[in-house]
Protein backbone atom coordinates (compact mmCIF):
# COMPACT_ATOMS: atom_id res chain seq x y z
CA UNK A 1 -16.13 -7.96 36.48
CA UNK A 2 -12.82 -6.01 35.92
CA UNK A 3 -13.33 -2.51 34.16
CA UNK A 4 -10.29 -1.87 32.47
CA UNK A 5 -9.11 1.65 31.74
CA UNK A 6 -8.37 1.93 28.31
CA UNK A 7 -10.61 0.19 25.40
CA UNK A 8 -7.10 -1.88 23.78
CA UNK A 9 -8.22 -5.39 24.14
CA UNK A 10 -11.90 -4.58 22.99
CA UNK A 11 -10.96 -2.55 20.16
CA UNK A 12 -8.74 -5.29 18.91
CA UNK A 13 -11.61 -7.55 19.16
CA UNK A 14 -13.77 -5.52 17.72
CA UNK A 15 -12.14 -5.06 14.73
CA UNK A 16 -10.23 -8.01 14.64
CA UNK A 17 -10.53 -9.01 11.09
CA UNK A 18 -9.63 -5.74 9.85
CA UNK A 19 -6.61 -5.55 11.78
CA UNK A 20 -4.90 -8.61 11.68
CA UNK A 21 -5.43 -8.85 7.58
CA UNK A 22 -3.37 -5.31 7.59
CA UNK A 23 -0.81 -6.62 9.67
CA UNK A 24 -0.40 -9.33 7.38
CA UNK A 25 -0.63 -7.62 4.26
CA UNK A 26 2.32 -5.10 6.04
CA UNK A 27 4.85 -7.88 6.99
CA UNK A 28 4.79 -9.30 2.79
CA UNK A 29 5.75 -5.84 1.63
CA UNK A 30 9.58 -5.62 0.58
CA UNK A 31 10.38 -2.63 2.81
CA UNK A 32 9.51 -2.07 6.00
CA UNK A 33 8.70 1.75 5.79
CA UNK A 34 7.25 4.35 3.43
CA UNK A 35 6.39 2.66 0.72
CA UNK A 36 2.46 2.27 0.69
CA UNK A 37 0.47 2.84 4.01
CA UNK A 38 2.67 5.70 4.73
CA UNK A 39 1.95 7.85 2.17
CA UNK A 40 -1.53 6.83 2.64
CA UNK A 41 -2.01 7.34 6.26
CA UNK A 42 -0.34 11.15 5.64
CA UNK A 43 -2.83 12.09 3.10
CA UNK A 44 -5.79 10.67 5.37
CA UNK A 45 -4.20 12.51 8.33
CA UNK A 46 -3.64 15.89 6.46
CA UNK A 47 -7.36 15.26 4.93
CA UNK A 48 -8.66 14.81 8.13
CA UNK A 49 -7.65 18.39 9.96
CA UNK A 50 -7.76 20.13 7.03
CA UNK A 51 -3.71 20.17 6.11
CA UNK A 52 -1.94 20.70 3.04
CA UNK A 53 0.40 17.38 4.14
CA UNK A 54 1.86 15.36 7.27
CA UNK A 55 4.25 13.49 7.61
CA UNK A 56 4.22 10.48 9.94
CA UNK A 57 7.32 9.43 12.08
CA UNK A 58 8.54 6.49 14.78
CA UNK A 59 8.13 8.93 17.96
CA UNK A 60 6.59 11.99 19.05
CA UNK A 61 10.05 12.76 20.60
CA UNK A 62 11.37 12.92 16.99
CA UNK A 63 9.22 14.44 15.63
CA UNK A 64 10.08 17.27 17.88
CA UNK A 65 13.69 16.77 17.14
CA UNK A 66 12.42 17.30 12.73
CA UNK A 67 11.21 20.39 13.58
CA UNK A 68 13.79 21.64 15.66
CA UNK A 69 16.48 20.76 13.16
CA UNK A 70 14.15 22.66 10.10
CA UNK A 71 13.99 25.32 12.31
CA UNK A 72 16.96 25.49 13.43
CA UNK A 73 17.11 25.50 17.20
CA UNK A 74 20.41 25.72 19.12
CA UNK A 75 22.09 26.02 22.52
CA UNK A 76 21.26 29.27 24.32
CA UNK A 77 17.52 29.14 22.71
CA UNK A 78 14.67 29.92 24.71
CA UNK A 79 11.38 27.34 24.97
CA UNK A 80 8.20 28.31 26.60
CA UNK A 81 5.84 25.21 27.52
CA UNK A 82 4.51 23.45 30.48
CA UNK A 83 5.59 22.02 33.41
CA UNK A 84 2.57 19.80 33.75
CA UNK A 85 2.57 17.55 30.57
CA UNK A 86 4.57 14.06 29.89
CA UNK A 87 7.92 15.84 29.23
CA UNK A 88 8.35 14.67 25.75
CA UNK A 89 8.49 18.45 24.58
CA UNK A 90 10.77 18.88 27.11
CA UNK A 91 13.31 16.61 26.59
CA UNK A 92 13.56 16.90 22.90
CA UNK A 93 14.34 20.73 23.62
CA UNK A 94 17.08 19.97 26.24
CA UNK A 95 18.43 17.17 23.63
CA UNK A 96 18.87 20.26 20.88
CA UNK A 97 20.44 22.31 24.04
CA UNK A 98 17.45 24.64 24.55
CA UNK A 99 16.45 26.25 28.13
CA UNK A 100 12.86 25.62 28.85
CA UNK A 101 11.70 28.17 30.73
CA UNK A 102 8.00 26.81 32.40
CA UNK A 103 4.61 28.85 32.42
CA UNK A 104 1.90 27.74 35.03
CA UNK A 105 -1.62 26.38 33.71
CA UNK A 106 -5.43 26.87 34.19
CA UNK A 107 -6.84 25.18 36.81
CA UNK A 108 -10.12 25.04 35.11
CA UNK A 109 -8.76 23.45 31.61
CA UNK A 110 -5.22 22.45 32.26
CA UNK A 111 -3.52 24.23 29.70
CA UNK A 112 -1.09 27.21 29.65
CA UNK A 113 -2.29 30.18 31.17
CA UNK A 114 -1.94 32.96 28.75
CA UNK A 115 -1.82 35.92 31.13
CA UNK A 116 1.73 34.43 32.48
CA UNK A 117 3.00 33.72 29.06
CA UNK A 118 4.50 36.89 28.11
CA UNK A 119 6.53 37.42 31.41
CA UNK A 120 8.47 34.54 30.16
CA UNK A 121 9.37 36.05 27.30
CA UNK A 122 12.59 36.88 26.65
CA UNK A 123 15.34 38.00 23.75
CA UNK A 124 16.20 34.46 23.63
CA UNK A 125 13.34 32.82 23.26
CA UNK A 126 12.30 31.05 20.11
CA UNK A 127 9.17 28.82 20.58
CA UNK A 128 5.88 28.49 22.45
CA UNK A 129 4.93 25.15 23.04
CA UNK A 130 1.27 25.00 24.17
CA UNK A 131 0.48 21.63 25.28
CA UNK A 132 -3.06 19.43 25.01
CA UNK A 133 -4.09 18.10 28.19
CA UNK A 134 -6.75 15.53 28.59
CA UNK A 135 -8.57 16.56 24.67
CA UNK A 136 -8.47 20.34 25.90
CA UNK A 137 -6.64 22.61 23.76
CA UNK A 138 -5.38 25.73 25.14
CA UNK A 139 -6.39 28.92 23.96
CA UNK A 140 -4.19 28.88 20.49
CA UNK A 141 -5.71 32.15 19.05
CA UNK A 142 -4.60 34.56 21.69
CA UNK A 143 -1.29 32.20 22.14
CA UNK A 144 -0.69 33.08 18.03
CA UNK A 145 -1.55 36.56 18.34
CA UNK A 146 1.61 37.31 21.20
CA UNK A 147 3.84 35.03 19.13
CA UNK A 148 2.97 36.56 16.42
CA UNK A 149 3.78 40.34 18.46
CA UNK A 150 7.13 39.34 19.02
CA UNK A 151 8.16 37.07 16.44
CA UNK A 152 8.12 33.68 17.83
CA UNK A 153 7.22 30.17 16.82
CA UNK A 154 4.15 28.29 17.85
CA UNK A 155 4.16 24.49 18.02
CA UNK A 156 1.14 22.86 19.03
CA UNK A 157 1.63 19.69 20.97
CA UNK A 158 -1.27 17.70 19.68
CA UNK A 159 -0.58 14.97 21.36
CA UNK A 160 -3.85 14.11 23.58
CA UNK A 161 -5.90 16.34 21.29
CA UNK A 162 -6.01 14.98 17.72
CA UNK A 163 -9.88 14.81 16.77
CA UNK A 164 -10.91 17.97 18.88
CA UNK A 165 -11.97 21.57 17.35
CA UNK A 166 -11.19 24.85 18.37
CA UNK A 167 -12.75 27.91 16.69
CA UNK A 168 -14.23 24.97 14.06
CA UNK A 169 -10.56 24.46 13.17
CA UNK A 170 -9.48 20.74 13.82
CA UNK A 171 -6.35 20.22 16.43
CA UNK A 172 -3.14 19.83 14.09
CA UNK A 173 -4.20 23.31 12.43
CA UNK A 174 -4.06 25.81 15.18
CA UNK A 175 -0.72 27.07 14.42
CA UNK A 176 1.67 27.10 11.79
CA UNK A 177 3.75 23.52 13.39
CA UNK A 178 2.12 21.07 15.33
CA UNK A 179 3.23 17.45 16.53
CA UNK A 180 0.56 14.62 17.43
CA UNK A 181 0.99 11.53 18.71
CA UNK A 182 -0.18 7.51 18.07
CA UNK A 183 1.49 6.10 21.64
CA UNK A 184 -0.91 3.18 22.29
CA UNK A 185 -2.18 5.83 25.23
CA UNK A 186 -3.23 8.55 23.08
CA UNK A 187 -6.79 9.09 21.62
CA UNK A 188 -5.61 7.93 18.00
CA UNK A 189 -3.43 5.36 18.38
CA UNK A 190 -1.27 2.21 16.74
CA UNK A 191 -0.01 -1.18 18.35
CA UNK A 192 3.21 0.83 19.09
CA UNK A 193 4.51 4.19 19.17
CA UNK A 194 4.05 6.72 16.13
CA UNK A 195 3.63 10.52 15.54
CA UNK A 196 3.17 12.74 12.72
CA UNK A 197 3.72 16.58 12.35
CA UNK A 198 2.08 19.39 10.41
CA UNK A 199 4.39 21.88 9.40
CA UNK A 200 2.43 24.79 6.74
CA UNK A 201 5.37 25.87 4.92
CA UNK A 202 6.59 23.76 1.83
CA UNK A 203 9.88 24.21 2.20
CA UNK A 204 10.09 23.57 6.00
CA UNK A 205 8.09 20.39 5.39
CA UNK A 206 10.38 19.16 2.50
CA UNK A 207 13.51 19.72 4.56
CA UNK A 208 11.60 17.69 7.32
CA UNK A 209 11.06 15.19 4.98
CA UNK A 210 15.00 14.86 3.90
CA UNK A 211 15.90 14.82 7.50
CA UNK A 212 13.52 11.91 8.67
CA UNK A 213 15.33 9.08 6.61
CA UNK A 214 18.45 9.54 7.63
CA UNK A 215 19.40 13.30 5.32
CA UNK A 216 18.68 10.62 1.76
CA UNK A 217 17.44 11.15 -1.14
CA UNK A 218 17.57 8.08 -2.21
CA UNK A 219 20.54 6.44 -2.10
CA UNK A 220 22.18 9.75 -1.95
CA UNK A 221 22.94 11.46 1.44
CA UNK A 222 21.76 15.22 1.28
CA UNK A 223 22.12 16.16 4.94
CA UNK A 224 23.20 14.65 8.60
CA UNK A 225 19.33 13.46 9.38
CA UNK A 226 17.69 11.05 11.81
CA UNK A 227 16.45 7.31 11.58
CA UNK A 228 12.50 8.59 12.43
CA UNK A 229 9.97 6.60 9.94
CA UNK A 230 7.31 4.76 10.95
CA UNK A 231 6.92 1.39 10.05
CA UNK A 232 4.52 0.36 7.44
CA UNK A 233 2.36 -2.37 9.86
CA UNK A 234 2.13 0.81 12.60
CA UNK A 235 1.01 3.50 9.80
CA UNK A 236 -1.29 0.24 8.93
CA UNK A 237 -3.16 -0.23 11.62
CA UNK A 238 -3.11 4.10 12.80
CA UNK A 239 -4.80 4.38 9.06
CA UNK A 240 -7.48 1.63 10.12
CA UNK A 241 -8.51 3.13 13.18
CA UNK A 242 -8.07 6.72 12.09
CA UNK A 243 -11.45 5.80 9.58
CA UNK A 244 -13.35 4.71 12.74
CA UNK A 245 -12.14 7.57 14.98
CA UNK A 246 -15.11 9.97 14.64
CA UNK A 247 -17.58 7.45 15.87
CA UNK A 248 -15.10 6.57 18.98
CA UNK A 249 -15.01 9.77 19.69
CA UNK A 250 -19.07 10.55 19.48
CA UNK A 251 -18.92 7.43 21.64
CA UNK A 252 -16.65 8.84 24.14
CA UNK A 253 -18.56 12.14 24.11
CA UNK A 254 -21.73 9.92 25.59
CA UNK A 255 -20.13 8.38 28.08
CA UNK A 256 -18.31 11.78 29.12
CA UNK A 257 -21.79 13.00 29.46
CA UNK A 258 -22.77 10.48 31.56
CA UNK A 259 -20.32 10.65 34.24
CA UNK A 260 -21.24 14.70 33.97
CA UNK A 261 -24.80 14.34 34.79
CA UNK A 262 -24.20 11.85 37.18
CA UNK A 263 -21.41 13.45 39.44
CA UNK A 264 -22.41 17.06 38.83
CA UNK A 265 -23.94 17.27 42.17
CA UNK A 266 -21.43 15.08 44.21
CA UNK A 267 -18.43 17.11 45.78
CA UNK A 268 -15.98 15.77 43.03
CA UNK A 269 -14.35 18.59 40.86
CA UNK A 270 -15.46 17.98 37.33
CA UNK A 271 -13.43 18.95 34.05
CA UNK A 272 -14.53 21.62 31.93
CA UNK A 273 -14.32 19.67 29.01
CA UNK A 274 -15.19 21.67 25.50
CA UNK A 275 -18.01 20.22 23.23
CA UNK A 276 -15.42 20.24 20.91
CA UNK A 277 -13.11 17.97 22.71
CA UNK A 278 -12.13 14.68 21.58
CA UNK A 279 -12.78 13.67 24.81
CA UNK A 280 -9.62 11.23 25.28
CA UNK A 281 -10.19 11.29 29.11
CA UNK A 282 -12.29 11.98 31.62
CA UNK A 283 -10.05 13.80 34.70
CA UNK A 284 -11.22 14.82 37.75
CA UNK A 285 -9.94 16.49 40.98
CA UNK A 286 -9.83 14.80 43.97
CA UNK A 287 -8.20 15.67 47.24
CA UNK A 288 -8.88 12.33 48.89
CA UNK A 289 -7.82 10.50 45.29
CA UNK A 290 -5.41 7.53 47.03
CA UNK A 291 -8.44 6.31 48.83
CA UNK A 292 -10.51 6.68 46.03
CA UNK A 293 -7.81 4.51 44.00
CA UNK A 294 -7.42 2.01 46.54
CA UNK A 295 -11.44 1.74 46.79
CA UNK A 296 -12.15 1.29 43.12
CA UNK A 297 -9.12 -1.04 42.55
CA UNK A 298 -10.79 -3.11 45.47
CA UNK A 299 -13.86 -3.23 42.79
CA UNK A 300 -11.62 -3.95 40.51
CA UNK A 301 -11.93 -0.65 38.25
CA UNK A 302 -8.88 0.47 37.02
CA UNK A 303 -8.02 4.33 37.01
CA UNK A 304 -5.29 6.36 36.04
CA UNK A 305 -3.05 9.13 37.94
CA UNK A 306 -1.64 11.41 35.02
CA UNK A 307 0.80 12.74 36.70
CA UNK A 308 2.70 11.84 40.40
CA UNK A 309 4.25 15.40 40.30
CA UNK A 310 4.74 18.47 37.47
CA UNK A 311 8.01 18.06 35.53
CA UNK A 312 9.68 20.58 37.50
CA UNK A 313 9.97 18.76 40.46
CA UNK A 314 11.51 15.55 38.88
CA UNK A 315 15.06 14.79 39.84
CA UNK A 316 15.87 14.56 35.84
CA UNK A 317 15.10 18.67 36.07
CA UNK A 318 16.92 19.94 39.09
CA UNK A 319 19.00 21.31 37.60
CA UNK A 320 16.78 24.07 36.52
CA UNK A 321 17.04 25.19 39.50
CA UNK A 322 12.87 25.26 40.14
CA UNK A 323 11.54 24.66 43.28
CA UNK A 324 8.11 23.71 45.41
CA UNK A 325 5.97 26.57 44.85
CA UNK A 326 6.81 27.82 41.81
CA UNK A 327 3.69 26.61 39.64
CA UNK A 328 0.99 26.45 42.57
CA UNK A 329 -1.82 25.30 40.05
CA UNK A 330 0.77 22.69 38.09
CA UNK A 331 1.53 21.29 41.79
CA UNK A 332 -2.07 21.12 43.19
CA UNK A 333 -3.25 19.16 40.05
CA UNK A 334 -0.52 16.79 40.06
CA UNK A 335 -1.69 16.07 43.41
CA UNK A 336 -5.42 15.47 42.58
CA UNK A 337 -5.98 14.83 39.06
CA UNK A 338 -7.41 11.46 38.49
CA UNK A 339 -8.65 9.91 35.06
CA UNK A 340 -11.47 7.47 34.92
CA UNK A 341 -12.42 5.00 32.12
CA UNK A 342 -13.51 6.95 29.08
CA UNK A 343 -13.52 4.66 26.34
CA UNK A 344 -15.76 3.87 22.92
CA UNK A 345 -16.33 -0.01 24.21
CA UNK A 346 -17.18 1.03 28.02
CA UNK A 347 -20.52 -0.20 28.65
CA UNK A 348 -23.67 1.83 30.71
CA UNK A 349 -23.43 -1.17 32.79
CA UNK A 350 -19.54 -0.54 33.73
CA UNK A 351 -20.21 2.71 33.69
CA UNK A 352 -22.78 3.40 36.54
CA UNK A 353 -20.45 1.03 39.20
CA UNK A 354 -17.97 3.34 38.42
CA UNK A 355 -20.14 6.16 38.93
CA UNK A 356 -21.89 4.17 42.03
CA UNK A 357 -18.34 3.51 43.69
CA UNK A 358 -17.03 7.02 43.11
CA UNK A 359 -20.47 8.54 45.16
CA UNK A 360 -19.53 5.78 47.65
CA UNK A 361 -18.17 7.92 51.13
């Protein structure tokens, strides 16, 4: 028996019907984008956290780039954000010409640690980029409040988070801008990439909008825009599985309890993960976690290392002249943060050989 990690292939056959009668029905439409499950999947999307609108694009990465442009980034800006994340925050800012200036995490949730936040600020600086970690959000209402002190931006990357709560609030609506994302890894997801922002002003959004096909209205070019819509079969399929979300993630939330109750007494670092998580993953912190890889791959169960090192320490960002030491917590995760199976399809069965090999010394 081979546990895989992610729920993909079971999902899919699940549902297989369903999807492969809106994958049809996408491919006989005359255009390929926004012309009738893209509007729909935005209204379901802003319905579902509570938003006035959203608008849905190809990539997380341009979505970034949208709100950038509305908001009108440059060279010489200043971004605050996190060093241990997948980097697509960090890259779009460098693309616009941005510094990003990094800000160490909590060990216990993985998220920006507030208390460093406002060293980092400077005259430059323009935007605070809290990023979702593993269906934890980080703590957005103080986060607001010091943007809010010195006049600064908040963009919430939703990215791993879309589904979970904070304050009762759904992720998406915890600041003024926020980006999510539908990469086949992410908790809501398509059968390729997609993204969507939430942006609360009307005017920023129908700029946004404008930009996103290219600057047209029309036939009639109104700005220098981007190529960044979705394509209809993607926002298809993302629609589809966004109506069967809430019971994957009640699902999830079971089997998260589970491996809780199970390993709470072992000597394996458990994640504090909030009841109102979407629980997306289940991580855990490991300082022997190579030999606990190699051991559960032998039993065939396949796990997941999030991250092989913090961004900072990449070769792509030398040149920001950050070095070994300089986000302790960022580094010592990287190093021991392992994700398990946490999916809507995994079985109790699958479950406690997980659970049995991981108490296996």
């Amino acid at each position: 028996m081979t546990i895989d990690f992610n729920a993909k292939q079971r999902q899919y056959e699940a549902h297989k019907e369903a999807i492969d009668g809106l994958l049809l029905q996408s491919i006989t439409y005359g255009s390929a984008t926004s012309r009738k499950s893209i509007p729909q999947l935005e209204k379901d999307l802003a319905a579902y956290v509570g938003a006035e609108d959203a608008i849905v694009c190809n990539t997380q990465f341009n979505a970034f780039i949208l709100l950038f442009m509305v908001l009108g980034l440059k060279a010489g800006d200043e971004v605050i954000t996190s060093p241990l994340s997948s980097g697509i925050a960090v890259q779009a800012s460098l693309f616009m010409g941005a510094k990003v200036i990094f800000v160490d995490v909590n060990e216990n949730d993985f998220t920006l640690d507030v208390e460093q936040i406002e060293d980092a600020i400077t005259e430059r600086t323009k935007f605070i980029i809290p990023v979702s970690l593993f269906g934890n959000c980080a703590d957005m209402e103080t986060i607001n409040a010091l943007a809010l002190q010195h006049d600064l931006c908040v963009i919430e990357d939703a990215a791993e988070s879309f589904g979970s709560r904070q304050n009762s609030k759904k992720s998406c609506q915890l600041s003024k801008l926020a980006t999510t994302s539908f990469h086949p890894d992410m908790p809501l997801n398509g059968l390729g990439n997609g993204a969507a922002l939430f942006i609360q002003d009307r005017e920023l959004r129908a700029k946004a909008r404008e930009l996103r096909t290219q600057g047209k209205d029309g036939d009639t070019y109104r700005s220098i825009g981007i190529e960044a819509c979705m394509d209809e079969a993607q926002a298809a399929v993302v629609d589809f599985k966004l109506s069967i979300f809430d019971d994957e993630i009640r699902r999830r939330q079971n089997a998260a309890d589970n491996y809780t109750s199970a390993l709470k007494e072992s000597s394996i670092k458990l994640p504090l993960l909030d009841p109102q998580s979407n629980f997306a993953y289940y991580p855990v912190c490991l300082g022997n976690r190579q030999a606990v890889v190699a051991r559960l791959s032998q039993e065939n169960i396949e796990t997941k290392i999030p991250f092989t090192q913090p961004l900072h320490l990449h070769d792509a960002f030398s040149f920001m002249d950050y070095a070994v030491g300089d986000f302790p917590v960022s580094e010592k995760l990287a190093n021991e943060l392992l994700l398990l199976p946490l999916h809507a399809y995994l079985t109790p069965e699958e479950q406690n050989k997980i659970i049995t090999s991981l108490l296996h010394e």
